[in-house]
Protein backbone atom coordinates (compact mmCIF):
# COMPACT_ATOMS: atom_id res chain seq x y z
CA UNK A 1 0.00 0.00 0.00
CA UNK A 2 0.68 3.21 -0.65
CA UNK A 3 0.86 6.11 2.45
CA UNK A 4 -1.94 7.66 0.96
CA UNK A 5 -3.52 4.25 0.54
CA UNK A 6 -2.62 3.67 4.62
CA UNK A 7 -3.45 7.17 5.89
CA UNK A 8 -6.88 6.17 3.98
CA UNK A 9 -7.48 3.21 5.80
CA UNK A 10 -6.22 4.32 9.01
CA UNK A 11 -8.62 7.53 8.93
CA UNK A 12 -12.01 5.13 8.08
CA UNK A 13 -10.99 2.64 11.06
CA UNK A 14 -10.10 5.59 13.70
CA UNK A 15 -14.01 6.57 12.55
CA UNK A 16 -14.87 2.94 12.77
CA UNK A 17 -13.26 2.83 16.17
CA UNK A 18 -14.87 6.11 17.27
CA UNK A 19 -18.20 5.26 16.29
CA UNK A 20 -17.67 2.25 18.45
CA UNK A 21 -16.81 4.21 21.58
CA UNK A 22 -19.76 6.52 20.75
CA UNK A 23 -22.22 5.01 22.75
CA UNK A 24 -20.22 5.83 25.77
CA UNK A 25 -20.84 9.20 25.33
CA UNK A 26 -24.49 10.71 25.57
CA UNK A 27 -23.82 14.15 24.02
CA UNK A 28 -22.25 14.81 20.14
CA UNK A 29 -19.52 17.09 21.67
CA UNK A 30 -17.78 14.73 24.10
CA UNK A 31 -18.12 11.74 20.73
CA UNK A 32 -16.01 14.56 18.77
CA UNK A 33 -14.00 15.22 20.83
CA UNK A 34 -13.30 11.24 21.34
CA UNK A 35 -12.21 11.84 18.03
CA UNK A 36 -10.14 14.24 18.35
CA UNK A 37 -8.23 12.80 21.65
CA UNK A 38 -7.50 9.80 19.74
CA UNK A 39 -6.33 11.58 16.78
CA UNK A 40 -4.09 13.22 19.21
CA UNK A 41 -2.29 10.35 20.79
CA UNK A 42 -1.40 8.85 17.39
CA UNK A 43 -0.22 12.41 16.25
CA UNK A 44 3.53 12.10 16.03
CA UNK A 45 4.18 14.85 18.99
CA UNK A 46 6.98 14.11 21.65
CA UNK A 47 4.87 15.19 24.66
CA UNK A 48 1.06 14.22 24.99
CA UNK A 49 -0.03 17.22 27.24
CA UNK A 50 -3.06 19.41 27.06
CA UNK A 51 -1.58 21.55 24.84
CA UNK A 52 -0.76 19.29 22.30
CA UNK A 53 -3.11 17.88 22.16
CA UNK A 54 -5.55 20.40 21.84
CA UNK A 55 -3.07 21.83 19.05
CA UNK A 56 -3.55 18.51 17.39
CA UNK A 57 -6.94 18.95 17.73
CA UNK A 58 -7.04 22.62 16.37
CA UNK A 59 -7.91 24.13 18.54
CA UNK A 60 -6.05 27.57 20.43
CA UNK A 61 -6.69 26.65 23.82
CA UNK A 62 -6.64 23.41 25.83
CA UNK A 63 -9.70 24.39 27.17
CA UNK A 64 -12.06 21.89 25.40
CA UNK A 65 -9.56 18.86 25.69
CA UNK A 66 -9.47 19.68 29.68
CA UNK A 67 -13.87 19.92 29.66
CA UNK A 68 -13.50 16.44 27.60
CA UNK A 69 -10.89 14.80 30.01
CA UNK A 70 -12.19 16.63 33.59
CA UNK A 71 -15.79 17.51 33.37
CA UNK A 72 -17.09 14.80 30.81
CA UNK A 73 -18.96 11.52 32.03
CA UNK A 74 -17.77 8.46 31.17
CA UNK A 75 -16.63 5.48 32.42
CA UNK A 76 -13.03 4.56 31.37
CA UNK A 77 -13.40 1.26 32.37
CA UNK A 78 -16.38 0.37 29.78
CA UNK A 79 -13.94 2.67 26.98
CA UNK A 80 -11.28 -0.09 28.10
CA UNK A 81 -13.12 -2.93 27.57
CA UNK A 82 -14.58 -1.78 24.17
CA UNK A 83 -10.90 -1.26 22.94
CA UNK A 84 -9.90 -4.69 23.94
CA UNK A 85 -12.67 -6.04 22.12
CA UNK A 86 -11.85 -4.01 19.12
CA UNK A 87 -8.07 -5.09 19.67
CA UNK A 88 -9.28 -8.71 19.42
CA UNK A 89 -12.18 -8.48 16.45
CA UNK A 90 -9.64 -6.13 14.76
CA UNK A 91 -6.14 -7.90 15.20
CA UNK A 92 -5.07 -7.25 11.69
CA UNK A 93 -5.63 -3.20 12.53
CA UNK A 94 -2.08 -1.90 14.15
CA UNK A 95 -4.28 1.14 14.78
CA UNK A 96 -5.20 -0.74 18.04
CA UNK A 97 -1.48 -1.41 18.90
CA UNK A 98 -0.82 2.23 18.45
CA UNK A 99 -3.58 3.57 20.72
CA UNK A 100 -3.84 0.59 23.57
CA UNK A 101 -0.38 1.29 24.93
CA UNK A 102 -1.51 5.07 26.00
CA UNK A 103 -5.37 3.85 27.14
CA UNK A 104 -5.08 0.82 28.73
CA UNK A 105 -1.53 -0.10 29.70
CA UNK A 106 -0.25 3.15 30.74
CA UNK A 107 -1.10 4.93 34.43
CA UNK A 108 -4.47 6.75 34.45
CA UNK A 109 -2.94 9.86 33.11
CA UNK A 110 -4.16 9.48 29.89
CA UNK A 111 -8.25 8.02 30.39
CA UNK A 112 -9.11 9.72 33.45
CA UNK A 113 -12.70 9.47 33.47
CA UNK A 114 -13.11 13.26 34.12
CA UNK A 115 -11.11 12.89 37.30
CA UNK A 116 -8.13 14.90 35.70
CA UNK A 117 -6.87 16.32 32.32
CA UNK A 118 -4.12 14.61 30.49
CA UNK A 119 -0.64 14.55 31.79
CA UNK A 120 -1.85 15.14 35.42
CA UNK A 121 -1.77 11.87 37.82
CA UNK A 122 -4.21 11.18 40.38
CA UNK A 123 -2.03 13.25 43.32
CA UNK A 124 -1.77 16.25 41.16
């Protein structure tokens, strides 16, 4: 494949993906902004802070990205257990391998819940 061919194919399954974890989220805003997050931690950025992410996301403030990660409801654990079942329906989709190390594996810096924004651990 070509990288256009790949970025192609990665774009539809990260909307695939989304529209799985969709249901998670009652409101439209918090589903794009999903979107966005995820878009985010596969951007190819050193640090995955508010900042950059919400620069990722285009927008000029990490204002949203903070309401999404601190203010939002959702239950991480349900988002977790969705993307393992992707992970396994999906296996031939390395866009899984490239998203489960930050949501699942890492500390809960990263899905919070709306406990804290991204970067911040559960002392801060």
């Amino acid at each position: 494949m070509t990288v256009l061919e790949d970025a192609v194919v990665w774009s539809a399954e990260l909307e695939r993906l989304g529209a799985r974890l969709a249901p998670r989220f009652t409101r439209l805003e918090p589903r794009r902004r999903l979107l966005a997050y995820l878009r985010g931690l596969l951007a190819p950025v050193e640090r995955k802070n508010g900042w950059q992410l919400a620069e990722s996301a285009g927008d000029a403030t990490p204002d949203g990205m903070q309401d999404f990660l601190g203010r939002m409801r959702w239950d991480a654990d349900q988002v977790r257990d969705d993307l393992q079942a992707y992970r396994i329906a999906s296996p031939e989709m390395l866009l899984c391998y490239e998203l489960l190390p930050h949501l699942i594996c890492s500390p809960p810096r990263f899905i919070v819940g709306g406990k804290h924004g991204a970067g911040q651990h559960g002392d801060a």
